[in-house]
N, C-alpha and C. Protein backbone atom coordinates (compact mmCIF):
# COMPACT_ATOMS: atom_id res chain seq x y z
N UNK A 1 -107.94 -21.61 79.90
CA UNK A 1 -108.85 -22.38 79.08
C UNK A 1 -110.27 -21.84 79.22
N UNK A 2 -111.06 -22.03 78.10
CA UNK A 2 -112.18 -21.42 78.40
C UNK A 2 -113.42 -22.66 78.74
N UNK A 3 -113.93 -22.34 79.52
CA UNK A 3 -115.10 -23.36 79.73
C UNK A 3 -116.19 -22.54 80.31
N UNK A 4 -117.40 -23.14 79.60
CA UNK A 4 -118.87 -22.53 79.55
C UNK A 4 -119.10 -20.96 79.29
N UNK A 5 -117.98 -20.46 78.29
CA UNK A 5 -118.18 -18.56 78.00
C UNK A 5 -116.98 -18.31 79.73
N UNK A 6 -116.24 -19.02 80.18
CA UNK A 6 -115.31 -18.14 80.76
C UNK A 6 -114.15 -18.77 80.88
N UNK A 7 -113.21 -17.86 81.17
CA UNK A 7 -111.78 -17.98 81.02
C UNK A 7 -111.45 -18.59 82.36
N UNK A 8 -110.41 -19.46 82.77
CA UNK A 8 -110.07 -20.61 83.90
C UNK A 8 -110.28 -19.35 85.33
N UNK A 9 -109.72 -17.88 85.08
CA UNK A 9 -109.87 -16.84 86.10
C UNK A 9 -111.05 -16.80 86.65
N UNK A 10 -111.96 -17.30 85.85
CA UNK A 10 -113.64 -17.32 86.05
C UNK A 10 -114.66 -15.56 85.41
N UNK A 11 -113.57 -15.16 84.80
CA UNK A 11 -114.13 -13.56 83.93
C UNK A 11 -115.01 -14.53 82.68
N UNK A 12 -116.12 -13.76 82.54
CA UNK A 12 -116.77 -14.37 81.32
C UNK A 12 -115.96 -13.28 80.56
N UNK A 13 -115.43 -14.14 79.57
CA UNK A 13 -115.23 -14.11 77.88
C UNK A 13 -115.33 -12.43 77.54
N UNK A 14 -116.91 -12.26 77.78
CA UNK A 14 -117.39 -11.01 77.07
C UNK A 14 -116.40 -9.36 77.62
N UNK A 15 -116.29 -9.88 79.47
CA UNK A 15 -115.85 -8.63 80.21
C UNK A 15 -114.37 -8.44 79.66
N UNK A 16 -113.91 -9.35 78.65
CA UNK A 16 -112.49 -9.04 78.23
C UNK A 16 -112.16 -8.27 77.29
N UNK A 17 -113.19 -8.49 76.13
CA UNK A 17 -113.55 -7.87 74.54
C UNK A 17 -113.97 -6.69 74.99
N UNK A 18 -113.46 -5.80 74.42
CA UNK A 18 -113.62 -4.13 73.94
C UNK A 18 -114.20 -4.03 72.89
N UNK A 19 -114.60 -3.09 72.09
CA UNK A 19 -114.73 -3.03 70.59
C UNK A 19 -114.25 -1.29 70.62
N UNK A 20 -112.92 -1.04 69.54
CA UNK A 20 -112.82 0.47 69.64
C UNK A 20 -112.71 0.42 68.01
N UNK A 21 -112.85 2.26 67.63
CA UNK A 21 -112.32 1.97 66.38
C UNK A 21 -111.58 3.58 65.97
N UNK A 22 -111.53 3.82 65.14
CA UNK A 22 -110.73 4.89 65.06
C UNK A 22 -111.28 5.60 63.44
N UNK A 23 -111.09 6.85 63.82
CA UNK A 23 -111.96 7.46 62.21
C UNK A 23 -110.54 8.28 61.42
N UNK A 24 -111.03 7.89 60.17
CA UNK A 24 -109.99 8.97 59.48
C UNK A 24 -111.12 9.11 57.89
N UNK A 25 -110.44 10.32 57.63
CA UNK A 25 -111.46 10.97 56.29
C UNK A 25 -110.48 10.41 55.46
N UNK A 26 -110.55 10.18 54.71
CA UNK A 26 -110.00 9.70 53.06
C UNK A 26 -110.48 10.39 51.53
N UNK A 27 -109.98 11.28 50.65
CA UNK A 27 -110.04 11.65 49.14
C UNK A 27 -109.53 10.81 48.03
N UNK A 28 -110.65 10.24 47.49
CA UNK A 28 -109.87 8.94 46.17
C UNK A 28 -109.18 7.77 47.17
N UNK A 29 -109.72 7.66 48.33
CA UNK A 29 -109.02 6.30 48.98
C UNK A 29 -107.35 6.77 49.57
N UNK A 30 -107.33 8.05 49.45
CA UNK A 30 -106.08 8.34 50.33
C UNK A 30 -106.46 8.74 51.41
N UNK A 31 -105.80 8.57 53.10
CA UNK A 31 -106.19 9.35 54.22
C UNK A 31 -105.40 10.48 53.82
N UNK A 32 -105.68 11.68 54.43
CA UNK A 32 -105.72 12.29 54.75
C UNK A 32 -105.54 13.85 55.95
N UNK A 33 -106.95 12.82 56.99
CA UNK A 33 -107.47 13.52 58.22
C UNK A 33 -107.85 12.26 58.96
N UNK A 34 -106.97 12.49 60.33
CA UNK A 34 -107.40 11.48 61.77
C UNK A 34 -107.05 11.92 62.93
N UNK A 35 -106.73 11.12 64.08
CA UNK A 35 -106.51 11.26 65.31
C UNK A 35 -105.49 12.55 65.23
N UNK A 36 -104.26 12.05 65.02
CA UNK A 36 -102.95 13.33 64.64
C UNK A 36 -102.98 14.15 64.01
N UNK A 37 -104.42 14.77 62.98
CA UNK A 37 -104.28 15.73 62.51
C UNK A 37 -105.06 16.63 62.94
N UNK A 38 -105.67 15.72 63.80
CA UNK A 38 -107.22 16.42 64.66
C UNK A 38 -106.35 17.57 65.31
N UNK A 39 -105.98 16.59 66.57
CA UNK A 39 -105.13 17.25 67.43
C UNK A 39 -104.02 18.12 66.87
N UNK A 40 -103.53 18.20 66.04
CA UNK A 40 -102.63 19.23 65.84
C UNK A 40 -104.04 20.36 65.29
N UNK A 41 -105.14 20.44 65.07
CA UNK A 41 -105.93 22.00 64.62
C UNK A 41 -106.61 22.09 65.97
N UNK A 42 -106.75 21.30 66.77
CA UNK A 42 -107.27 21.91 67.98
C UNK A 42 -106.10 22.34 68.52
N UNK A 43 -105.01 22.10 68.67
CA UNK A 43 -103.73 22.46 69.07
C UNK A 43 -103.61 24.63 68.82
N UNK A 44 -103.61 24.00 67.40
CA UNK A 44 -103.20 25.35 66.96
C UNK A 44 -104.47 26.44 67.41
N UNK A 45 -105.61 26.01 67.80
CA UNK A 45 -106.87 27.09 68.04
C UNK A 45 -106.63 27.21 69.38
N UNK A 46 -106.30 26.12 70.42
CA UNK A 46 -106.05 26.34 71.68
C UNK A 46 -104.94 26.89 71.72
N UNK A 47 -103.79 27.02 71.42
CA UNK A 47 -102.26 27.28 71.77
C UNK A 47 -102.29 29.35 71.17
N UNK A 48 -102.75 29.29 69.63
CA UNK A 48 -102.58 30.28 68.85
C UNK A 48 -100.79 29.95 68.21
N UNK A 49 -100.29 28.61 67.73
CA UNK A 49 -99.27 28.65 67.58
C UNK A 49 -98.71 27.28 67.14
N UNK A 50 -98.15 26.88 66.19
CA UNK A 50 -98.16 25.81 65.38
C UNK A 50 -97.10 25.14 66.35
N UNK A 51 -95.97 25.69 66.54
CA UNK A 51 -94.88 25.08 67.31
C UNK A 51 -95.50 24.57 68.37
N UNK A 52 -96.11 24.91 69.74
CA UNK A 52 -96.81 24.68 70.94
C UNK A 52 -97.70 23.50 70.15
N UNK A 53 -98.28 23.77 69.19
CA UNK A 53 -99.66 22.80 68.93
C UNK A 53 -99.24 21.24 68.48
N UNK A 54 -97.98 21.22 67.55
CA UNK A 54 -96.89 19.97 67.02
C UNK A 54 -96.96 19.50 68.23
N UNK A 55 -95.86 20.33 69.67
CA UNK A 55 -95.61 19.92 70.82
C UNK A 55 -96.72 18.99 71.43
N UNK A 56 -97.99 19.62 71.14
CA UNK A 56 -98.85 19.15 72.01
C UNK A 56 -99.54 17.75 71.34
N UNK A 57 -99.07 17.77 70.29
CA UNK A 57 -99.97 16.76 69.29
C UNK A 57 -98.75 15.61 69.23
N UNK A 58 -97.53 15.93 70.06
CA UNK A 58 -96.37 15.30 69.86
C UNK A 58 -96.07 14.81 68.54
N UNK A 59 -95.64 15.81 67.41
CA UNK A 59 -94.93 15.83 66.61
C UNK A 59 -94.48 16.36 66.07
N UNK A 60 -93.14 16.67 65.03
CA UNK A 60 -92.02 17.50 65.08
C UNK A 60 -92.64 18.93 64.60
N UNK A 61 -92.49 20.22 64.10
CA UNK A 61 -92.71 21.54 64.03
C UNK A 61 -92.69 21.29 62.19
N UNK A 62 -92.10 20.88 61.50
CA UNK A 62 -91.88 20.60 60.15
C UNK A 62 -92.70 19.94 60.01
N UNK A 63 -92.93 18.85 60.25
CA UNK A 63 -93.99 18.10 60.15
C UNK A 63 -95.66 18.48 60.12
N UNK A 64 -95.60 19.09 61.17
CA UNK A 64 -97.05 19.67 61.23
C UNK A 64 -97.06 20.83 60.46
N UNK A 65 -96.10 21.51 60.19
CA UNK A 65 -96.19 22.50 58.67
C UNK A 65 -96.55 21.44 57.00
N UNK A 66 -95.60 20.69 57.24
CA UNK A 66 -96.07 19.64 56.45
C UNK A 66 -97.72 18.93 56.10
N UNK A 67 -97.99 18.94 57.19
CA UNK A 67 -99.69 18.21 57.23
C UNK A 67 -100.49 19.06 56.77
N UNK A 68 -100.17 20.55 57.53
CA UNK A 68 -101.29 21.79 57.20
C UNK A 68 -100.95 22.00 55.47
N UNK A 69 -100.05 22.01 54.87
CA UNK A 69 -100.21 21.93 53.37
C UNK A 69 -100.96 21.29 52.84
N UNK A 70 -100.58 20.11 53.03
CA UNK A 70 -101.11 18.37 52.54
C UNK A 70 -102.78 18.93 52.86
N UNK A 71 -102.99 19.19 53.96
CA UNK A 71 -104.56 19.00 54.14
C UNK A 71 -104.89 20.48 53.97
N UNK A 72 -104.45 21.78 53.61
CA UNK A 72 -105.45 22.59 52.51
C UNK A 72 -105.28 22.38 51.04
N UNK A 73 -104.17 21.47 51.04
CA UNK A 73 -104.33 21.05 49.28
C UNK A 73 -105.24 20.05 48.67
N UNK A 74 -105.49 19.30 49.56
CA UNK A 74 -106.21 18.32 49.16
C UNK A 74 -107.77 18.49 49.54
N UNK A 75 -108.36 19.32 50.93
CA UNK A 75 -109.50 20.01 50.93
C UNK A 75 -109.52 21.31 50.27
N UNK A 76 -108.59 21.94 49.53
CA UNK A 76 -109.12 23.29 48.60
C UNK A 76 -109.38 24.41 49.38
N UNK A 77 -108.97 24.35 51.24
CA UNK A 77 -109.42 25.45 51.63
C UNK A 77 -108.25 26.17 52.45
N UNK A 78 -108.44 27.12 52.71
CA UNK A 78 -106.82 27.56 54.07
C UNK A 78 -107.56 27.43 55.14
N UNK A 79 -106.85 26.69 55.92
CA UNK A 79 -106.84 26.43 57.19
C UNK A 79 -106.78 26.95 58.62
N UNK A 80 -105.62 27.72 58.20
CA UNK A 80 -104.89 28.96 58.91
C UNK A 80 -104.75 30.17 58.65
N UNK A 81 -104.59 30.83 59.20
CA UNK A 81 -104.29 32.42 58.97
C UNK A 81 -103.21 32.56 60.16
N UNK A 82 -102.24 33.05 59.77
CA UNK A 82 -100.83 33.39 60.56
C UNK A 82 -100.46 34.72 60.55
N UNK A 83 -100.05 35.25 61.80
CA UNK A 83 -99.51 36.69 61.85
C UNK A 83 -98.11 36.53 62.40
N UNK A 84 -97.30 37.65 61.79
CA UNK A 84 -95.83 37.79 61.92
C UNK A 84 -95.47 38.84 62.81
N UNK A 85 -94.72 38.55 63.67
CA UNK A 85 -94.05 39.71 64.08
C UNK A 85 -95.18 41.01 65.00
N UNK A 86 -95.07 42.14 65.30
CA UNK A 86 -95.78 42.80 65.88
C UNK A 86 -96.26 43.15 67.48
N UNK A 87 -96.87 43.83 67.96
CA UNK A 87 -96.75 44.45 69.47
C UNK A 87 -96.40 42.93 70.55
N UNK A 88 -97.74 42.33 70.59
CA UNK A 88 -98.09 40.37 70.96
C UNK A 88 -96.92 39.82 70.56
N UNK A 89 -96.41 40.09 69.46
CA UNK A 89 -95.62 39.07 68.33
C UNK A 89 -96.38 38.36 67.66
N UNK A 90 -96.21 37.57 66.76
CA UNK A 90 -97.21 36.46 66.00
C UNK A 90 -97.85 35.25 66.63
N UNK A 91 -98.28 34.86 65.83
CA UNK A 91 -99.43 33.68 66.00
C UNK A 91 -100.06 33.14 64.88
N UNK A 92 -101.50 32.35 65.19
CA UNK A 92 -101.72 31.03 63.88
C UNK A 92 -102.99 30.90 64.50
N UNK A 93 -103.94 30.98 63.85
CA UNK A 93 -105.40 31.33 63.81
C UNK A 93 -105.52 29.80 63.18
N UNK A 94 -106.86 29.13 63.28
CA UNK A 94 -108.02 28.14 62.40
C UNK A 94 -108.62 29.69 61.73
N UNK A 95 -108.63 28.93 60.25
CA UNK A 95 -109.51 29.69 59.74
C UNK A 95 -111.05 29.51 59.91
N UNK A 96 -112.46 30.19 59.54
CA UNK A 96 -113.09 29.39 59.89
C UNK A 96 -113.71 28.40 59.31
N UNK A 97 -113.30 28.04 58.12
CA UNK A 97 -113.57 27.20 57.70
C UNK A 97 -113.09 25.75 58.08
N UNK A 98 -111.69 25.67 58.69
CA UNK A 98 -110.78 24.80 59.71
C UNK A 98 -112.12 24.63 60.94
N UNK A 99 -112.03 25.73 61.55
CA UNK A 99 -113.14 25.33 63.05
C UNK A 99 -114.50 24.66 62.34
N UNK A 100 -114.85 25.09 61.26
CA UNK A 100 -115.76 24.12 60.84
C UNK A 100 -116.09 22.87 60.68
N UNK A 101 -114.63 22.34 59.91
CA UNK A 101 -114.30 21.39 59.59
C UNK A 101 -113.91 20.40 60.98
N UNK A 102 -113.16 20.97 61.71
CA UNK A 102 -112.82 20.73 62.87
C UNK A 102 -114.36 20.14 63.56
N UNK A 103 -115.23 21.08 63.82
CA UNK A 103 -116.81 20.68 64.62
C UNK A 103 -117.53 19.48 63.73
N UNK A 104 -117.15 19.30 62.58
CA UNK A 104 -117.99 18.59 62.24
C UNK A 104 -117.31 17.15 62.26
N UNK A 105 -115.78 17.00 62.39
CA UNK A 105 -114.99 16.64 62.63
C UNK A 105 -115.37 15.33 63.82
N UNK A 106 -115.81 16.38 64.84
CA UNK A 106 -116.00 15.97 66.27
C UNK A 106 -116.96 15.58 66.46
N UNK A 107 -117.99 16.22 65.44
CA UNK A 107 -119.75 15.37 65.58
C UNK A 107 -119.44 14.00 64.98
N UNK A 108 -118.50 13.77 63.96
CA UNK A 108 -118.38 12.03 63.42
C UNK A 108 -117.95 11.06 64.20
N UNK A 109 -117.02 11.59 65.28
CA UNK A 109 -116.41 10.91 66.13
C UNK A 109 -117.22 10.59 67.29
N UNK A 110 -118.10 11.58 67.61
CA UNK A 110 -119.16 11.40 68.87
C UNK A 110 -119.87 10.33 67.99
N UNK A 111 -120.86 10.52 67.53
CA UNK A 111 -121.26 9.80 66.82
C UNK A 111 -121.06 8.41 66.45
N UNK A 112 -119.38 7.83 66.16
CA UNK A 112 -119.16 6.97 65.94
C UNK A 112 -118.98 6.07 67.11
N UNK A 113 -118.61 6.83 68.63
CA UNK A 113 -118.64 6.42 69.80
C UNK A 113 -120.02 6.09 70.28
N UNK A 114 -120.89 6.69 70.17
CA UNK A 114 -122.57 6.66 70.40
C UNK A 114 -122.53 5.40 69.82
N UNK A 115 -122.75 5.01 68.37
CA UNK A 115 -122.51 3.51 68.22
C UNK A 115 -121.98 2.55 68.69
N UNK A 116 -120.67 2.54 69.38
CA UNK A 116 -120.21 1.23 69.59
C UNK A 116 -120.70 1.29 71.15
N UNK A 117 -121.38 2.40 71.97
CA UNK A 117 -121.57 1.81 73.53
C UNK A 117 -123.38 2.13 73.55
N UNK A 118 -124.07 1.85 72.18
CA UNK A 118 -124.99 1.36 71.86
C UNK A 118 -125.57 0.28 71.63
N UNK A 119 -124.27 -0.53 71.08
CA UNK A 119 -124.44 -1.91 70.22
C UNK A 119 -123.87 -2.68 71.04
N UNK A 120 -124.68 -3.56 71.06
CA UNK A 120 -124.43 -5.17 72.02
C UNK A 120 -123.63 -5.72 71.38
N UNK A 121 -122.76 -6.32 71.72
CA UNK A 121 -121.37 -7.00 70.86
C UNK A 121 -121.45 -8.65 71.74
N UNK A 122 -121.57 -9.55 70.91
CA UNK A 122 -121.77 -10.64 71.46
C UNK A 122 -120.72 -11.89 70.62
N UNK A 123 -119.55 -12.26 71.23
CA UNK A 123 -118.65 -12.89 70.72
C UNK A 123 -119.14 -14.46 70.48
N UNK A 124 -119.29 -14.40 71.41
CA UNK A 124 -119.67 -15.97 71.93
C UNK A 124 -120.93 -17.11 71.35
């Protein structure tokens, strides 16, 4: 029960409330780009490799071939650059327009965090 702003434990109210939120880009009100698509292009720049980067973003290898379409079709740009075969063997580059997108990506999200442990949140 709560009495005077605290809970019967004796925690005021406030030390319980969080405030989080989560960003995603949207075109014409469709998403797009968020948490899971983040991580699968930092994946692929850290790894050099779409399979490893799915893994790491925990989700299936088709799938994240799937997304990287979806999201240079709908941003107009390539993402990736992939090599086949050869001395190394292949691999899967960010293009740089991807690492771009990617950094600026990460400035919205800082950013959006800077706000909420800026702002006094007062329930009560």
């Amino acid at each position: 029960m709560k009495k005077n702003g605290t809970i019967s434990n004796g925690l005021v109210m406030d030390d319980l409330i969080t405030v989080r939120a989560k960003l995603w880009l949207e075109i014409d009100g469709k998403p797009f780009f968020g948490e899971g698509r983040f991580k699968l292009l930092n994946g692929i720049d850290k790894y050099g490799s779409i399979n490893q980067a799915a893994k790491a973003a925990g989700i299936p290898y088709r799938r994240a071939w799937s997304y990287l379409h979806a999201m240079e079709d709908r941003l107009g740009i390539k993402l990736i650059v992939t090599q086949t075969g050869g001395y190394n063997g292949g691999g899967t580059l960010l293009s740089m327009e991807a690492k771009e997108f990617v950094k600026r990506y990460e400035g919205m999200m800082s950013d959006l965090e800077g706000v909420l442990k800026k702002k006094t949140w007062n329930f009560l």
